[in-house]
Protein backbone atom coordinates (compact mmCIF):
# COMPACT_ATOMS: atom_id res chain seq x y z
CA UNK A 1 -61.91 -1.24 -44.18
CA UNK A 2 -62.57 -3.84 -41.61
CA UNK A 3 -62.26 -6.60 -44.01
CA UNK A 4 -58.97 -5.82 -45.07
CA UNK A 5 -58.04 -5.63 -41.44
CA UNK A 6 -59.50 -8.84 -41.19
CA UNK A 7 -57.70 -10.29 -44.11
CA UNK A 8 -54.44 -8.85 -42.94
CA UNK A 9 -54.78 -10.35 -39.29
CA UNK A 10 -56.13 -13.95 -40.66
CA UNK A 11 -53.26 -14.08 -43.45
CA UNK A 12 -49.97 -12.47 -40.98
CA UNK A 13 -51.53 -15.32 -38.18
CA UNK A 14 -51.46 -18.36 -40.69
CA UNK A 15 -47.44 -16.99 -41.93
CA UNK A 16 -46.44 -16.39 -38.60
CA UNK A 17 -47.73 -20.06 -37.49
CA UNK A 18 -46.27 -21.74 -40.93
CA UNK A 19 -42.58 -19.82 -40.20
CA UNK A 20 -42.78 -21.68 -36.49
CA UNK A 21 -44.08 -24.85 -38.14
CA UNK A 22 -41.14 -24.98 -39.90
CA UNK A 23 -38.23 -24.24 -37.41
CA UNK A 24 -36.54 -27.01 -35.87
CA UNK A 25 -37.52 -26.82 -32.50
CA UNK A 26 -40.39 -28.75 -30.75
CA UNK A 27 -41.79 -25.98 -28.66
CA UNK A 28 -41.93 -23.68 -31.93
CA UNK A 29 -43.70 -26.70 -33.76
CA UNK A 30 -46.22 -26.39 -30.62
CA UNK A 31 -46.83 -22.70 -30.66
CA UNK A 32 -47.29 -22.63 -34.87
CA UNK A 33 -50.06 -25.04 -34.07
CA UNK A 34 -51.44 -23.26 -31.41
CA UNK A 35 -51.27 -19.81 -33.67
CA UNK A 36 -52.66 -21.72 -37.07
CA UNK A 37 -55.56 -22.84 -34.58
CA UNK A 38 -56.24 -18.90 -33.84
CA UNK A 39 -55.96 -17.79 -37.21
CA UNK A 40 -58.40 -20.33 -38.21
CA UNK A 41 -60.63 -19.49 -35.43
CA UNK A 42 -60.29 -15.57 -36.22
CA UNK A 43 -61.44 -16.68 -39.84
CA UNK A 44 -64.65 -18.46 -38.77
CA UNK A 45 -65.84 -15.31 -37.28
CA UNK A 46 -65.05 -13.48 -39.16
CA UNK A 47 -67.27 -15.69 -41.84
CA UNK A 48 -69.61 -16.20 -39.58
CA UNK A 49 -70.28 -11.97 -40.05
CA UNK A 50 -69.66 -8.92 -37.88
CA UNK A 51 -72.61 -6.75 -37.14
CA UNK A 52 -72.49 -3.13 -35.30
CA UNK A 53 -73.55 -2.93 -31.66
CA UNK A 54 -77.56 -1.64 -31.56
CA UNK A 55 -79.14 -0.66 -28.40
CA UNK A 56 -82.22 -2.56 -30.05
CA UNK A 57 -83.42 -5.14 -27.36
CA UNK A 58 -84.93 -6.42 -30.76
CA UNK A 59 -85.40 -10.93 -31.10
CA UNK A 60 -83.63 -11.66 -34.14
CA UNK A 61 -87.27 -12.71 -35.88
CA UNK A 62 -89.46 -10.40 -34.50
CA UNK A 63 -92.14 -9.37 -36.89
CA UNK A 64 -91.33 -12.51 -38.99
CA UNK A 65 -89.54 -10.24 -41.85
CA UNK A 66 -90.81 -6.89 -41.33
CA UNK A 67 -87.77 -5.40 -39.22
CA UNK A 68 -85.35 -8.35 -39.15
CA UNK A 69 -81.93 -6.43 -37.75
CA UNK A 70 -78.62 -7.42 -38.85
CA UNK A 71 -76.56 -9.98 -36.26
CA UNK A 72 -74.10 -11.95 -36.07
CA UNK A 73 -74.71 -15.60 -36.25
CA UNK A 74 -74.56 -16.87 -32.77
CA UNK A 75 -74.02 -20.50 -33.62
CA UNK A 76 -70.04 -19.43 -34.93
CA UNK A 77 -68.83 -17.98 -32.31
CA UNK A 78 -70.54 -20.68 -30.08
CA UNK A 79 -68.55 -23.47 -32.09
CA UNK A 80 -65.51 -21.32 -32.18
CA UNK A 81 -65.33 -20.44 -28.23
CA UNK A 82 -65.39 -24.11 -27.83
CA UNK A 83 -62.58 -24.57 -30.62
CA UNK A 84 -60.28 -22.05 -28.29
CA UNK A 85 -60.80 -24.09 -25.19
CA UNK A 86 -60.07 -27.35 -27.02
CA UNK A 87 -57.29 -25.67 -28.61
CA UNK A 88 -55.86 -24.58 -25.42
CA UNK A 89 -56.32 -28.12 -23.74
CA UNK A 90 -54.44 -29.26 -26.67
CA UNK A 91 -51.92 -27.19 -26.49
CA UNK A 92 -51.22 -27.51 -22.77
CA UNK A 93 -50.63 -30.94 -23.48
CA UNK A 94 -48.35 -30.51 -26.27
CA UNK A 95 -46.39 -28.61 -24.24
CA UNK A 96 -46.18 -31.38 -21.45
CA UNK A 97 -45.50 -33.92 -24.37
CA UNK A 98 -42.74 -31.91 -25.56
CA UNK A 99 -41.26 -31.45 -21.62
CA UNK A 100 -41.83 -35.28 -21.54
CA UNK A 101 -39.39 -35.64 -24.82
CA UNK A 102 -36.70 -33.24 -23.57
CA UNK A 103 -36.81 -35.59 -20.34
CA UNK A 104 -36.07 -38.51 -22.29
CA UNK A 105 -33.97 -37.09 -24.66
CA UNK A 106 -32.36 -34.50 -23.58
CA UNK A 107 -33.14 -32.24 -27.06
CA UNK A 108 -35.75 -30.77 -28.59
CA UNK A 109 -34.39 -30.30 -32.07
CA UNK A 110 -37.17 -32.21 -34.31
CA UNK A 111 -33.90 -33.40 -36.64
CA UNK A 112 -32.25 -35.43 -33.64
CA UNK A 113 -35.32 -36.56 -32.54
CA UNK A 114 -36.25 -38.13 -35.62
CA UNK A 115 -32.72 -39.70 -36.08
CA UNK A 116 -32.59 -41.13 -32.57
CA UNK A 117 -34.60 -44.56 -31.69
């Protein structure tokens, strides 16, 4: 049941950020990034497995294979806590980029922008 959850989640995140991708204005275009970037993140962990809670204070090798309990792998969601604070650097400055365009241009439609030099 959870992976179909999962699935769901992963698959409504990466439409909802491809819809935004494709409207016409810049600060949609921002946030489908920003939501694609989730949905990929959401995807690595959930790859990267999802074990139960245990009260077991347990090392993840102890007895070198006799009782070996089942984690999560810790080097995922390591990678991927660092991919949502780059992500949200990156997207912070999209967002000033885009502020910096409307400045200059007075628009934010993606179509005038790309007609106007």
């Amino acid at each position: 049941m959870t992976g179909v959850v999962l699935a769901a989640t992963i698959g409504t995140l990466f439409a909802l950020g491809t819809f935004l991708l494709l409207r016409r204005d810049l600060i949609r275009v921002v946030w489908g990034l920003a939501i694609i970037s989730q949905a990929a993140n959401v995807y690595l962990l959930a790859m990267g497995g999802i074990a139960p809670a245990t009260a077991e204070s347990v090392p993840i090798l102890a007895g070198h294979g006799e009782h070996v309990p089942e984690t999560a792998d810790p080097l995922v969601q390591a990678l991927v806590l660092t991919a949502i604070v780059i992500g949200f650097g990156m997207t912070a400055f999209a967002l000033v980029l885009s502020y910096r365009v409307y400045e200059e241009h007075d628009t934010l439609d993606v179509t005038e922008l790309g007609e106007s030099e």
